[in-house]
Each structure stands twice: as C-alpha cells, then as structure tokens.
C-alpha atoms as a PDB file:
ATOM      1  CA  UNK A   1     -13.452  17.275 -25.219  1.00  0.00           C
ATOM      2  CA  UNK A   2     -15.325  17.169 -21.552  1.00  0.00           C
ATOM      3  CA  UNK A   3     -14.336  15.925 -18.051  1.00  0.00           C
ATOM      4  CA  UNK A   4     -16.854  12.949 -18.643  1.00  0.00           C
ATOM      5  CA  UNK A   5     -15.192  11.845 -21.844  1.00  0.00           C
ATOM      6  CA  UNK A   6     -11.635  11.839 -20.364  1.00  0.00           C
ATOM      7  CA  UNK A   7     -13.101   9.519 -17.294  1.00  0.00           C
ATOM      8  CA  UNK A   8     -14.626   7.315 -20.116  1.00  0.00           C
ATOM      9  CA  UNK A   9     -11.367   6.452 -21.262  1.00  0.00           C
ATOM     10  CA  UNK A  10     -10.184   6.102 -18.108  1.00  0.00           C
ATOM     11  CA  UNK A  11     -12.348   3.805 -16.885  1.00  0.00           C
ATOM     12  CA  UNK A  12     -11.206   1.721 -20.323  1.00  0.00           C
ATOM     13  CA  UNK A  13      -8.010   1.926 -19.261  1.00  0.00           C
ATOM     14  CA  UNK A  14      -8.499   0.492 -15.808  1.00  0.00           C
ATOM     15  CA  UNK A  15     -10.791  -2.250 -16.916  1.00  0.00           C
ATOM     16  CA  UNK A  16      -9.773  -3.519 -19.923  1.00  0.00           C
ATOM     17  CA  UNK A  17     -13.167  -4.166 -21.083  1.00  0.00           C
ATOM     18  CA  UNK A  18     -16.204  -1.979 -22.002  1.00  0.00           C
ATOM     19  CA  UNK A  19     -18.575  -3.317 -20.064  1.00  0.00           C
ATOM     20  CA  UNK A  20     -17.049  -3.036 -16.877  1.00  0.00           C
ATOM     21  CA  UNK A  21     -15.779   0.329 -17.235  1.00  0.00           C
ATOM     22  CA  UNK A  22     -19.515   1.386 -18.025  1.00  0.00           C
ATOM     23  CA  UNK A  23     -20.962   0.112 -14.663  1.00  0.00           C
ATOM     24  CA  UNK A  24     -17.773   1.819 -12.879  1.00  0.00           C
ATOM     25  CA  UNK A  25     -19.329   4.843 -14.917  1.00  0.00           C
ATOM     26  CA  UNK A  26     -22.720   4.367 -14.157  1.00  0.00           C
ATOM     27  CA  UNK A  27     -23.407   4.207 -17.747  1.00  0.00           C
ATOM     28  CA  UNK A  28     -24.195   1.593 -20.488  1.00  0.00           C
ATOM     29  CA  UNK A  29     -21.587   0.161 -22.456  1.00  0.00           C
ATOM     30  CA  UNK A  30     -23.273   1.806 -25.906  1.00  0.00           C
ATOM     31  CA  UNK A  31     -22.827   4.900 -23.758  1.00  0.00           C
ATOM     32  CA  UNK A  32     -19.302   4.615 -22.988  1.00  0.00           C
ATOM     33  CA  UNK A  33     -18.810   3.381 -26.403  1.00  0.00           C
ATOM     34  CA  UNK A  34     -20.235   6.055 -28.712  1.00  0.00           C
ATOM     35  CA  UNK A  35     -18.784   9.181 -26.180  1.00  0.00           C
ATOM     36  CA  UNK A  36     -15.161   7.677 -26.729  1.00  0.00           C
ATOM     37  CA  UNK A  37     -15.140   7.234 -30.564  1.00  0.00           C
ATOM     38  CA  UNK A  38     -16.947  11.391 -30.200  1.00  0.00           C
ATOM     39  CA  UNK A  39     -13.936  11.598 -28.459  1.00  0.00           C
ATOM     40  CA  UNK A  40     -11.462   9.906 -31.252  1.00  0.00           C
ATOM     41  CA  UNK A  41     -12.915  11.436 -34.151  1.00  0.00           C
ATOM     42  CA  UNK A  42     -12.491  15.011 -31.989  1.00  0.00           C
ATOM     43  CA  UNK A  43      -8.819  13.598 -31.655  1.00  0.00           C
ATOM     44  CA  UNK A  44      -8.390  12.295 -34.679  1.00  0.00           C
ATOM     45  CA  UNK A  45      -6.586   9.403 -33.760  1.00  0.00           C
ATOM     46  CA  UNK A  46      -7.630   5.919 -32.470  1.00  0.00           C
ATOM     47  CA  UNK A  47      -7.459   5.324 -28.744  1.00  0.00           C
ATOM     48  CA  UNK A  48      -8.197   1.806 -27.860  1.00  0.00           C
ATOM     49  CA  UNK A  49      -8.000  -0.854 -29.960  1.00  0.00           C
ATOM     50  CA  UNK A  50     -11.285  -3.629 -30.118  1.00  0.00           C
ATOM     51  CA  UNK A  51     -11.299  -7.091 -30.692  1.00  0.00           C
ATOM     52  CA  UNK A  52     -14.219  -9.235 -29.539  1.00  0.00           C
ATOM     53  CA  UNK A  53     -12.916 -10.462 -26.104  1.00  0.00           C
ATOM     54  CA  UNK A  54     -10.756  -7.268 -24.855  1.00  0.00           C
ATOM     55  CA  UNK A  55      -9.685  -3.071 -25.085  1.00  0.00           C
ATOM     56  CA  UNK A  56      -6.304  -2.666 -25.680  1.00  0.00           C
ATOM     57  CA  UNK A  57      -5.256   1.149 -25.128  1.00  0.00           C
ATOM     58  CA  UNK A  58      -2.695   2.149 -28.781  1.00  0.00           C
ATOM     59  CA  UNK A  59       0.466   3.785 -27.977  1.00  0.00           C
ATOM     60  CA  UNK A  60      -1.285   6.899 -28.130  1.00  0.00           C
ATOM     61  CA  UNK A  61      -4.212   6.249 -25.857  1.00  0.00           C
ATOM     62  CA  UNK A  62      -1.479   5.349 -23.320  1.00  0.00           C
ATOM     63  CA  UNK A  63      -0.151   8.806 -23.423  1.00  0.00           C
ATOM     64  CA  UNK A  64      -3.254  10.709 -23.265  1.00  0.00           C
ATOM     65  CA  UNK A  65      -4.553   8.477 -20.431  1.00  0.00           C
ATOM     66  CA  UNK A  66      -1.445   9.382 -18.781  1.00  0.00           C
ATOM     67  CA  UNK A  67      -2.567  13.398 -18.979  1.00  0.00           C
ATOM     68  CA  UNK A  68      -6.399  12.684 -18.504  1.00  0.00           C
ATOM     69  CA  UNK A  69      -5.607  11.343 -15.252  1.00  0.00           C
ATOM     70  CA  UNK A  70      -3.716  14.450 -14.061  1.00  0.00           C
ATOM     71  CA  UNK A  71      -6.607  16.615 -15.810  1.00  0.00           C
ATOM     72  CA  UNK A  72      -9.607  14.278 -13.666  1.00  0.00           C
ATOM     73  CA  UNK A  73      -7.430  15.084 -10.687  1.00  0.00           C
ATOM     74  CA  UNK A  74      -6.970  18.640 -11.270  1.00  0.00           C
ATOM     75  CA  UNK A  75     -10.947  18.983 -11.636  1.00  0.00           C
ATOM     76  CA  UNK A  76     -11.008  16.739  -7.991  1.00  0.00           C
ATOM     77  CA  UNK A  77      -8.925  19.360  -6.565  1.00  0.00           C
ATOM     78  CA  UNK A  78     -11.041  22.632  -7.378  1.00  0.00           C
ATOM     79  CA  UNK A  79     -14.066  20.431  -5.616  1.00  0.00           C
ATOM     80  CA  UNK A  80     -11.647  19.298  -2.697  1.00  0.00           C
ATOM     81  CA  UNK A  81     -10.575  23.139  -2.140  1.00  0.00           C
ATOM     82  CA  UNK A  82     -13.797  24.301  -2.074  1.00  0.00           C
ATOM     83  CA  UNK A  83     -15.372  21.435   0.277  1.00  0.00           C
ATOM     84  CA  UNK A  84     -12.265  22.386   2.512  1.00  0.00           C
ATOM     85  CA  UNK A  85     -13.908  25.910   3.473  1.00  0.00           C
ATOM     86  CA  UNK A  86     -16.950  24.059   4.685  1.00  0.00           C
ATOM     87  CA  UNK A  87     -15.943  20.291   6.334  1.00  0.00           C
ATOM     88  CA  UNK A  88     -12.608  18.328   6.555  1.00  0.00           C
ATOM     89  CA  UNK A  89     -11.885  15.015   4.539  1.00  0.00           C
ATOM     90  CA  UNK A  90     -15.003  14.030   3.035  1.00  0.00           C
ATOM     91  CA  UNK A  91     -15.881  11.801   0.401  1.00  0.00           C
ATOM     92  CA  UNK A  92     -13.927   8.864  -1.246  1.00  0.00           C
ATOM     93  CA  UNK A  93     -10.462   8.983   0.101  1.00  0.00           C
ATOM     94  CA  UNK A  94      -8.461   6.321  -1.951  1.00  0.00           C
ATOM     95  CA  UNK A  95      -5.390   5.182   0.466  1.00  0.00           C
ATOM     96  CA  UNK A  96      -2.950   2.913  -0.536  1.00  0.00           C
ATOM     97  CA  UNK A  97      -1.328   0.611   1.852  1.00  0.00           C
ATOM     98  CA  UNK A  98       1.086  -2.114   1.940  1.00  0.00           C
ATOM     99  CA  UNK A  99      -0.145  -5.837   2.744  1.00  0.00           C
ATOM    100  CA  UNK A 100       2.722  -6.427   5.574  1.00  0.00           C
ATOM    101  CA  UNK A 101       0.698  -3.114   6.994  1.00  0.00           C
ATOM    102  CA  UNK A 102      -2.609  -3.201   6.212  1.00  0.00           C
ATOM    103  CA  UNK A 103      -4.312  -6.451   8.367  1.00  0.00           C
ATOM    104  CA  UNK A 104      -2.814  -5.128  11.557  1.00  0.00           C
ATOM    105  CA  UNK A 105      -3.124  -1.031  11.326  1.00  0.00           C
ATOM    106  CA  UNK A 106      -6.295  -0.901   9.635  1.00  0.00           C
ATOM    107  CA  UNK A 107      -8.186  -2.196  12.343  1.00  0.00           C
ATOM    108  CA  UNK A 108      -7.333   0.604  14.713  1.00  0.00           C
ATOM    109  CA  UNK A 109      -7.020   3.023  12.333  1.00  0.00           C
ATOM    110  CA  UNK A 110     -10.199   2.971  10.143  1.00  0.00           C
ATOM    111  CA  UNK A 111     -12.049   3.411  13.736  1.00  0.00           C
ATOM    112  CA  UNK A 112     -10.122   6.635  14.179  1.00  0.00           C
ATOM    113  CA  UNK A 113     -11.778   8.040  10.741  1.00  0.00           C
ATOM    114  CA  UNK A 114     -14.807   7.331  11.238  1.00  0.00           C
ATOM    115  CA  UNK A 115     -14.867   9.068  14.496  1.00  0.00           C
ATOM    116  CA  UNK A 116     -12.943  12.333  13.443  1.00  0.00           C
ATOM    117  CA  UNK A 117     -13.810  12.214  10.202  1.00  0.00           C
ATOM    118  CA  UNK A 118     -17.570  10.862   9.612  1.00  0.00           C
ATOM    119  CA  UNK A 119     -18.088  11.688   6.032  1.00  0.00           C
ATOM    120  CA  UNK A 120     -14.994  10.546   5.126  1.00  0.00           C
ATOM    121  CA  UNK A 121     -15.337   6.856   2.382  1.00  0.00           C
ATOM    122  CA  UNK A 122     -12.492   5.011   2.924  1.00  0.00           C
ATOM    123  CA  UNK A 123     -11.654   3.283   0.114  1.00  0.00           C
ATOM    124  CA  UNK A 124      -8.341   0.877   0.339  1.00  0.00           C
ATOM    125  CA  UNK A 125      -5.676  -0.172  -1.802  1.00  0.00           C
ATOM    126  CA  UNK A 126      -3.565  -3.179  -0.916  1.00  0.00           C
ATOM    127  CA  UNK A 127      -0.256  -3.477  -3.091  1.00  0.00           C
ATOM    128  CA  UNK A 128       3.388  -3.336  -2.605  1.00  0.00           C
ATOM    129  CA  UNK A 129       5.407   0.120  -2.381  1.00  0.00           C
ATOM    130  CA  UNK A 130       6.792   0.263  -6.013  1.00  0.00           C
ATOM    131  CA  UNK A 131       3.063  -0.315  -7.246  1.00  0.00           C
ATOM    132  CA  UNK A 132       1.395   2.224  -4.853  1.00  0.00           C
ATOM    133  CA  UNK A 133       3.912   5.146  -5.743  1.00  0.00           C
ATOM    134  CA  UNK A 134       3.233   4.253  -9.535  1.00  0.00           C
ATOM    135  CA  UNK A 135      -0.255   5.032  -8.767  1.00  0.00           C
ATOM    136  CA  UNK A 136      -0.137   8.121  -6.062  1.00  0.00           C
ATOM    137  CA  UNK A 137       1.839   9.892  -8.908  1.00  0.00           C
ATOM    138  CA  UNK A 138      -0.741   9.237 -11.402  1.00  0.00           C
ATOM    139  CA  UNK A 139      -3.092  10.656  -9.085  1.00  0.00           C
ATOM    140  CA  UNK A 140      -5.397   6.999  -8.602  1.00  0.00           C
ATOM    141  CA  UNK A 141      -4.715   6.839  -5.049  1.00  0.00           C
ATOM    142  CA  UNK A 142      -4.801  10.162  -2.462  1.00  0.00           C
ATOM    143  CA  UNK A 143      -2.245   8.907   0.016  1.00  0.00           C
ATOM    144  CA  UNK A 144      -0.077   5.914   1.242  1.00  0.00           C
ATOM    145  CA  UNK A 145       0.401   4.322   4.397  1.00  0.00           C
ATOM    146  CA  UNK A 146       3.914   2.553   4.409  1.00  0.00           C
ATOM    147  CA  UNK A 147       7.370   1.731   5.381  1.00  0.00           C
ATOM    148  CA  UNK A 148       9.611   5.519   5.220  1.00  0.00           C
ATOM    149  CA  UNK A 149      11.959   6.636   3.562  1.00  0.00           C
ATOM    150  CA  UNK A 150      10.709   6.422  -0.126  1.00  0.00           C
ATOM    151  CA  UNK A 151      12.030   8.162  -3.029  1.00  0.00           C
ATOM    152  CA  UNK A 152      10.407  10.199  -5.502  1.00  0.00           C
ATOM    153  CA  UNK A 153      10.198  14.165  -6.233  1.00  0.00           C
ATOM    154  CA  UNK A 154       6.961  15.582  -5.590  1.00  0.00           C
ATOM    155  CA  UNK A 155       6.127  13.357  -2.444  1.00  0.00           C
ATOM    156  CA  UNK A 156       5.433  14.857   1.042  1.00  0.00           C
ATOM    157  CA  UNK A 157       5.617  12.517   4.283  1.00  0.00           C
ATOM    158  CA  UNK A 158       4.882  12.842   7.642  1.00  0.00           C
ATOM    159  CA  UNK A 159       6.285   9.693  10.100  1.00  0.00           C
ATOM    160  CA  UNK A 160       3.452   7.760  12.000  1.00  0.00           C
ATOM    161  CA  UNK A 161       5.701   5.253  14.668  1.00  0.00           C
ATOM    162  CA  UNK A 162       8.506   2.807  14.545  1.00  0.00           C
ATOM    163  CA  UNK A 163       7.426  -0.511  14.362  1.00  0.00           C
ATOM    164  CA  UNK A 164      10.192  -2.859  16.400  1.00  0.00           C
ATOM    165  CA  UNK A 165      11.472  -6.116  14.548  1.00  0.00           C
ATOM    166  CA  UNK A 166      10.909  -9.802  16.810  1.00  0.00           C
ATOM    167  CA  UNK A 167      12.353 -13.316  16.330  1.00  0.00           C
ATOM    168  CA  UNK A 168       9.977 -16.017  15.777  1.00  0.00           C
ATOM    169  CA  UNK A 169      10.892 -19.682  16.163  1.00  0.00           C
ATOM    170  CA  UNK A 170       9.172 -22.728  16.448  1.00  0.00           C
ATOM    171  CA  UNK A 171       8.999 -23.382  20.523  1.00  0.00           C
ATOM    172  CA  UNK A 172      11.230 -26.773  19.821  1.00  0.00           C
ATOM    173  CA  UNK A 173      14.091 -24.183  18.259  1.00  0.00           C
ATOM    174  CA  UNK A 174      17.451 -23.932  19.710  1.00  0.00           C
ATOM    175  CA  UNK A 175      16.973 -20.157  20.251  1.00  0.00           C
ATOM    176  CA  UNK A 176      13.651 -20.454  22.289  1.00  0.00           C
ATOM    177  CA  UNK A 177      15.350 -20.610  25.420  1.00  0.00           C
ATOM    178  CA  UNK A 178      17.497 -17.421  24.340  1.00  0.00           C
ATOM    179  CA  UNK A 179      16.521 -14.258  26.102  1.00  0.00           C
ATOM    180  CA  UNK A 180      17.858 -12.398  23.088  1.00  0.00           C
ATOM    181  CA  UNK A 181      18.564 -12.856  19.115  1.00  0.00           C
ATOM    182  CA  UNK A 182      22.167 -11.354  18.003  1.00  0.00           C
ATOM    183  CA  UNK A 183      22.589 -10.643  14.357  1.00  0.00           C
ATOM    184  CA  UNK A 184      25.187 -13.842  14.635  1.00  0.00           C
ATOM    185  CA  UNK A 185      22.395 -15.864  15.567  1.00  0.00           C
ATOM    186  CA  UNK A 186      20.338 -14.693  12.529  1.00  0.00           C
ATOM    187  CA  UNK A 187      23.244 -15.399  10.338  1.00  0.00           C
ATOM    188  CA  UNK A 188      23.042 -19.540  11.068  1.00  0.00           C
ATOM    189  CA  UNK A 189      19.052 -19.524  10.742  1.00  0.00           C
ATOM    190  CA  UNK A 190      17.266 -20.404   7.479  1.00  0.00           C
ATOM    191  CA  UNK A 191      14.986 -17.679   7.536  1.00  0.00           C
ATOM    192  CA  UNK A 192      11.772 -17.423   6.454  1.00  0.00           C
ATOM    193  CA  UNK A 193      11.236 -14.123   4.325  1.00  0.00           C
ATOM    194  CA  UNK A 194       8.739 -12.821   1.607  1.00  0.00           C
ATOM    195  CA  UNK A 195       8.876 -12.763  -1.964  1.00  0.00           C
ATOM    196  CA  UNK A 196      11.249 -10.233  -3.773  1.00  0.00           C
ATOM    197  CA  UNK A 197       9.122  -6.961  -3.855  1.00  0.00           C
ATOM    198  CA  UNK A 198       7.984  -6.503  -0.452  1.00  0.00           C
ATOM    199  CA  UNK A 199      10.022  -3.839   1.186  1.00  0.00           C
ATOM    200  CA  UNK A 200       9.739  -5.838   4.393  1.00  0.00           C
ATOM    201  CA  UNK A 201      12.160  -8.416   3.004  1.00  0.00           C
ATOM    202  CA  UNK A 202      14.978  -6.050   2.108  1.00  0.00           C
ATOM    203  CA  UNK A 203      14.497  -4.620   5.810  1.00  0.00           C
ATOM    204  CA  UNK A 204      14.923  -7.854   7.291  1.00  0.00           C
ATOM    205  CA  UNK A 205      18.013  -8.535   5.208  1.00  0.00           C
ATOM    206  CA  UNK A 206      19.377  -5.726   6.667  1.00  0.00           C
ATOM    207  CA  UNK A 207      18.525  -6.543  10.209  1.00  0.00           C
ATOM    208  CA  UNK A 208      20.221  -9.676   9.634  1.00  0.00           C
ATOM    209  CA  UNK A 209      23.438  -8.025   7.654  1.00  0.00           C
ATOM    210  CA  UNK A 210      22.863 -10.479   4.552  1.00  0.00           C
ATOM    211  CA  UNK A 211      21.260 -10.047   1.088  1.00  0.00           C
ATOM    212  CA  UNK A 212      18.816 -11.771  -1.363  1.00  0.00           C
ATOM    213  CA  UNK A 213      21.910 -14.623  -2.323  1.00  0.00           C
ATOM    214  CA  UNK A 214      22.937 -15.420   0.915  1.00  0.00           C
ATOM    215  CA  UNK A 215      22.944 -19.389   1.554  1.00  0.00           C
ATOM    216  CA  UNK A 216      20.971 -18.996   4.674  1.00  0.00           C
ATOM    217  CA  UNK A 217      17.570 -17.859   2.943  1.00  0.00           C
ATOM    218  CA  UNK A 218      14.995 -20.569   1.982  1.00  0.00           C
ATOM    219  CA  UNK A 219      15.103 -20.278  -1.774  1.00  0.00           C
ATOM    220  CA  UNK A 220      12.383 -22.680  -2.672  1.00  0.00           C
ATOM    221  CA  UNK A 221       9.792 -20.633  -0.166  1.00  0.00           C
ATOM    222  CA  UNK A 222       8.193 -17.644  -1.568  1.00  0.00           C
ATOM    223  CA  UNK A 223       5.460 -16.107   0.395  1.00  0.00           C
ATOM    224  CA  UNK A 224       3.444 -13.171  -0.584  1.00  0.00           C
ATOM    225  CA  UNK A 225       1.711 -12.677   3.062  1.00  0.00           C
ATOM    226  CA  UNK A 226       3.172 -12.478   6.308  1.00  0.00           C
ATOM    227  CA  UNK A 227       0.431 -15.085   7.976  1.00  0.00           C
ATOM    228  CA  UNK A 228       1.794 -17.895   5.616  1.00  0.00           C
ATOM    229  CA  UNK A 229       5.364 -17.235   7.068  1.00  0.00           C
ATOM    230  CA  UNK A 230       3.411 -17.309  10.374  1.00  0.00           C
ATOM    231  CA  UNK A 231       2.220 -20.286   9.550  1.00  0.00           C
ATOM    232  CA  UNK A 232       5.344 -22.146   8.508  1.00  0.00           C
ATOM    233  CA  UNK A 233       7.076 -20.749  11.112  1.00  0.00           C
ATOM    234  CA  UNK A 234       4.491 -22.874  13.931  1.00  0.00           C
ATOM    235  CA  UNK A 235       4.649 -26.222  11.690  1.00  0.00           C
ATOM    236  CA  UNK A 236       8.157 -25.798  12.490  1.00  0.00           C
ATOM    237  CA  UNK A 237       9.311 -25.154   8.876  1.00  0.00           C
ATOM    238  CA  UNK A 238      11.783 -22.768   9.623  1.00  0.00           C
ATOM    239  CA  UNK A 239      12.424 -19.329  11.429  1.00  0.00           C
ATOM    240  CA  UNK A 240      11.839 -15.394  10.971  1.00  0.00           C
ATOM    241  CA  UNK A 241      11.382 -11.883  11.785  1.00  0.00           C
ATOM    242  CA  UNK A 242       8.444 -10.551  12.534  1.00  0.00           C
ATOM    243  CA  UNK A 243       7.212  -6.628  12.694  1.00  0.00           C
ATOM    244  CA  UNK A 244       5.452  -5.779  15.681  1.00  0.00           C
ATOM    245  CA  UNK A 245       1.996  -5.402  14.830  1.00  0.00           C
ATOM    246  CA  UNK A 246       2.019  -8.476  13.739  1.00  0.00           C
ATOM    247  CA  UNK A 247       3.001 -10.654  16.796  1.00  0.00           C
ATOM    248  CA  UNK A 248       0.745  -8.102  19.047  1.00  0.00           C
ATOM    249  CA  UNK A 249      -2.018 -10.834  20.617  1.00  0.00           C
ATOM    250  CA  UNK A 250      -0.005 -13.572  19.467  1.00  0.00           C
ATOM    251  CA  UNK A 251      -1.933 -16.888  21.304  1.00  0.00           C
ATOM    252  CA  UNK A 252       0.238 -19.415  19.490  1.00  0.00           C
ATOM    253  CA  UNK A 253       1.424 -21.823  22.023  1.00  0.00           C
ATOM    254  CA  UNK A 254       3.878 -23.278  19.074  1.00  0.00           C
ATOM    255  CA  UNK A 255       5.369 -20.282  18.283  1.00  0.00           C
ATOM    256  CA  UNK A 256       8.391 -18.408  20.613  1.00  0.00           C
ATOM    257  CA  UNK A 257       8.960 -14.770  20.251  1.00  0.00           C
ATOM    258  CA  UNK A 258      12.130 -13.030  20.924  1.00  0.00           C
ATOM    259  CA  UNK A 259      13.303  -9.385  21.625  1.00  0.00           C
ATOM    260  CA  UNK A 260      16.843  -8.834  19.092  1.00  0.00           C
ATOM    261  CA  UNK A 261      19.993  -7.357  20.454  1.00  0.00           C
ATOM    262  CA  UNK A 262      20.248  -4.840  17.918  1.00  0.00           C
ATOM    263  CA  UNK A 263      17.547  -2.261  17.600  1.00  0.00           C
ATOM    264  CA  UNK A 264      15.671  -2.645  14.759  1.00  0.00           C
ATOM    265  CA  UNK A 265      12.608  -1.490  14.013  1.00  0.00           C
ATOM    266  CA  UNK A 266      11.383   0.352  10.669  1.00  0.00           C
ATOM    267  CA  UNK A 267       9.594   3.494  10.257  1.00  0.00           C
ATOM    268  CA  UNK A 268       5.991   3.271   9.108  1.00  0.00           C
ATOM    269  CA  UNK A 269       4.282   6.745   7.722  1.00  0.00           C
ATOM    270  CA  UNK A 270       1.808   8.734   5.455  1.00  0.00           C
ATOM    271  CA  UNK A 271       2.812   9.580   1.961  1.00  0.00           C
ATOM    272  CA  UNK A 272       1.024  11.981  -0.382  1.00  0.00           C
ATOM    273  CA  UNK A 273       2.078  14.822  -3.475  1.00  0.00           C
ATOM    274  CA  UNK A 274       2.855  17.610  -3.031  1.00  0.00           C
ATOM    275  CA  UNK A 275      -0.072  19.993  -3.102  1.00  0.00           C
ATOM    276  CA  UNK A 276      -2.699  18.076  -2.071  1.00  0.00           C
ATOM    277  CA  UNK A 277      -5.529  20.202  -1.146  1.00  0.00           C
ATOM    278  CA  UNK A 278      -6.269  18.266   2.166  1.00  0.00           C
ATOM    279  CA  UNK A 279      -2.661  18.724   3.030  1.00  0.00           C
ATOM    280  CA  UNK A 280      -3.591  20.092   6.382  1.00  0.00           C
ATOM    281  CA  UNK A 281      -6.085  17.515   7.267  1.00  0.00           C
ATOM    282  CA  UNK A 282      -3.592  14.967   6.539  1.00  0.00           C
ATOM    283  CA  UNK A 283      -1.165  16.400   9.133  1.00  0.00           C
ATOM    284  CA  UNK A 284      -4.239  16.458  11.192  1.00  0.00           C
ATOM    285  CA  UNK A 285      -4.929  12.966  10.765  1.00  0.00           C
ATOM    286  CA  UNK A 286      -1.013  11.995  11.485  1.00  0.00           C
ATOM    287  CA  UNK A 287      -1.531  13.285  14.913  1.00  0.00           C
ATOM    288  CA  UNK A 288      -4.648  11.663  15.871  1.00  0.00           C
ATOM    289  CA  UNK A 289      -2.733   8.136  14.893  1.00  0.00           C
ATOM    290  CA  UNK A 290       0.071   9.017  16.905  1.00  0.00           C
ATOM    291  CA  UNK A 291      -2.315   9.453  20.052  1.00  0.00           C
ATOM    292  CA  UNK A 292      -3.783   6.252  19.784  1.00  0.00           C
ATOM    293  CA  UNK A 293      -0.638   4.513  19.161  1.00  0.00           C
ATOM    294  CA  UNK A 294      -0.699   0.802  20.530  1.00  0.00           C
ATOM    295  CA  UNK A 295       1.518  -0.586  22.920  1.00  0.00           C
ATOM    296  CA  UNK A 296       3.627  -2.705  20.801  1.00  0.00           C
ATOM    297  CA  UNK A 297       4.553   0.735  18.736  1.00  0.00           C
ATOM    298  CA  UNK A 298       6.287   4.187  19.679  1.00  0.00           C
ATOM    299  CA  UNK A 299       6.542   7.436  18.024  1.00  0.00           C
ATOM    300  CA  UNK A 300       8.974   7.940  15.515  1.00  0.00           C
END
C-alpha cells in the first residue's frame, strides 16, 4: 500500500462522500475511486461501503483509518524534522481552539505569526475541548489553544495567561450599583450560561459554587456562543459571567460590568503530543504570546 492510498481513504473518511474527498485530494473522484478499491483488493477486505447518495466507512475501515492517520502523521513528521534544520514553523499548522477563545485571542494572536513566523499557514479549528483532544490524538490537528488543565496521556502543555472572570448585568439590575459580586450574590441570580459541553460553563459553576441542577440556572436557554449570552444579557434577559477577553472594549451602554470578590479567573494555554517535532518552536511561540499579553490578561 502507499502514503497516497492511505490519505485517499482518509479523505473518505472525513468527507463522507467521494467527490469531495477528491477535490480535498486534488484528484478526480474516478481517481480516488479506483486507488481505494487497489487498495481493498491489496487488503482483501472492503473498506467503505457505497450507496448512491453517501460512503459509509465498515467496521474495518474504521480501524485502519484509525492507524492510517497515525502512519500520514508519522510521514509529516520525517518532513517537519527535516524542515526544522533549515526554518521554524512553516507550512499548514492545523490549531484547534475553543469558540469561548477563539473571536477574542485570535485577533492578536494570528498577527504575532505572521510576524515571527512568515511561512507559517494557519489553518483553524473551532470546536469544544472534548472534540479537539479527540482530534489532536488522532493527529488531525497540531496543537490546541484552550482552557488548562486537561487530561489525557501523551499531551504536553505550556500555560499562556489567566483570564479573570466579570459580572455582567443589565444596567437596570439590582447589582449595578454594587462595587463587587460575592459568590452569595451569584447564588440568587438566574444566570445566563452555555450549553452543556463548553468547559466555560462548568468553570462558571464553580465560580458560583453550584452545578448543572441548581434552580438558579435558566433551563430553557441554551446558548452555544458567548455573544448570544451577551446579547440577552443587554435586552435585560437575565445575568452572567463573563471571561475577560470578552468584555475588553466593551461600548455597551446597557450592559454593567463588575469585578467578583473571589478571584476567579481560568487558565488558558497551548496543548500538543508528546513528540511533536516543532516542540521547541512551540515553546518559542508560548513566549512571544506572553509578551504581547493584553491588559485585561496576566501571566499565569
């Protein structure tokens, strides 16, 4: 079998569908086609099953796409260690990153890479933690930018800056006037929070000292974004906590922010395996974030 027919399959995998994993192949879908059944006869066992509308991988395609990942990766990694003796991070670097994250660190931080690291392609992946680890260990994404501590064996991290927890309240709210929010003010709001999955919810939960069943929590609001709690929050629908970066050049005259008692915050930071040839230019880039840190952050 070859490199080429391993990414074929792949690509199936991803897609669901011939023709699209051809053009992510730069091939044509008889291409694709004929190199994977070369591929199943070699095998001698089916990989995908066809109907007329989708690709369905068989229990055994699932397995091998499992190891043909690792193998593609592998191959990466001989190109990556030899680039690394001439330039730094170059090329596609596929970086996974959290939504309650992404729309407020990207900005300053994809200008960073492309002045230290010019012939680097950022590519980005927006998803929540449990998907993005799922994928960093299957070796589809090179690193993650998210909310420490995670668990998993074979993961290395390096912190980036704690990112301090605010109040927001409509400006009609009872607590707008407060200078500070105890956690036995949190405890009487009806709070605003996102949708079971985030890990920004669970931290919040713990700022407040409740959980997921606790009365308090608007169980008929599920939000998937962090600007539609924003949002609701300024119509006057209810109350929340907000991270940081998010509140940083904050012009809503409808919406009042306050500084907690309690000093919350939550750590956000690079994750990548262990072994990653750009290792070192990793810890590299780590540092550069942490000099250019904005005000609203501090290092962790």
């Amino acid at each position: 079998m070859t490199l080429k027919e391993l990414a074929y399959l792949v690509a199936v995998a991803d897609y669901g569908h011939f023709g699209h994993a051809a053009r992510s192949c730069h091939v044509s879908q008889p291409t694709l086609s004929t190199q994977l059944k070369k591929l199943e006869d070699r095998l001698g066992v089916a990989l995908v099953e066809r109907t007329s509308k989708n690709v369905h991988l068989t229990p055994v395609g699932e397995q091998i796409v499992v190891r043909a990942r690792e193998i593609l990766a592998n191959a990466d990694s001989i190109i990556e260690i030899a680039k690394s003796q001439t330039s730094e991070l170059v090329g596609a670097f596929n970086l996974g990153v959290i939504p309650t994250i992404s729309p407020y660190v990207l900005p300053w931080v994809a200008p960073l890479l492309n002045k230290h690291f010019s012939q680097l392609n950022l590519i980005v992946h927006e998803d929540i933690t449990e998907e993005l680890l799922i994928k960093l260990k299957e070796h589809r994404l090179d690193a993650l930018l998210l909310a420490l501590p995670v668990d998993g064996l074979g993961l290395e991290s390096a912190s980036l800056f704690n990112e301090p927890f605010w109040f927001a309240c409509h400006k009609s709210h009872r607590f707008a006037k407060f200078k500070k929010i105890t956690q036995a003010h949190l405890k009487q709001e009806t709070l605003l929070l996102l949708t079971e999955g985030h890990c920004l919810r669970e931290q919040a939960l713990e700022v407040c000292g409740m959980t997921s069943a606790n009365q308090n929590l608007r169980t008929d609001f599920r939000a998937s974004s962090l600007e539609t709690i924003r949002q609701m929050v300024q119509a006057g629908w209810g109350s929340t906590l907000l991270p940081a970066l998010a509140i940083e050049g904050d012009k809503s005259k409808d919406i009042a922010i306050k500084p907690l008692t309690k000093n919350a915050y939550r750590q956000v930071g690079l994750v990548w395996r262990s072994g990653f040839p750009k290792h070192t230019e990793l810890i590299k880039l780590t540092k550069i974030i942490k000099n250019n840190l904005p005000r609203s952050v501090y290092k962790a």
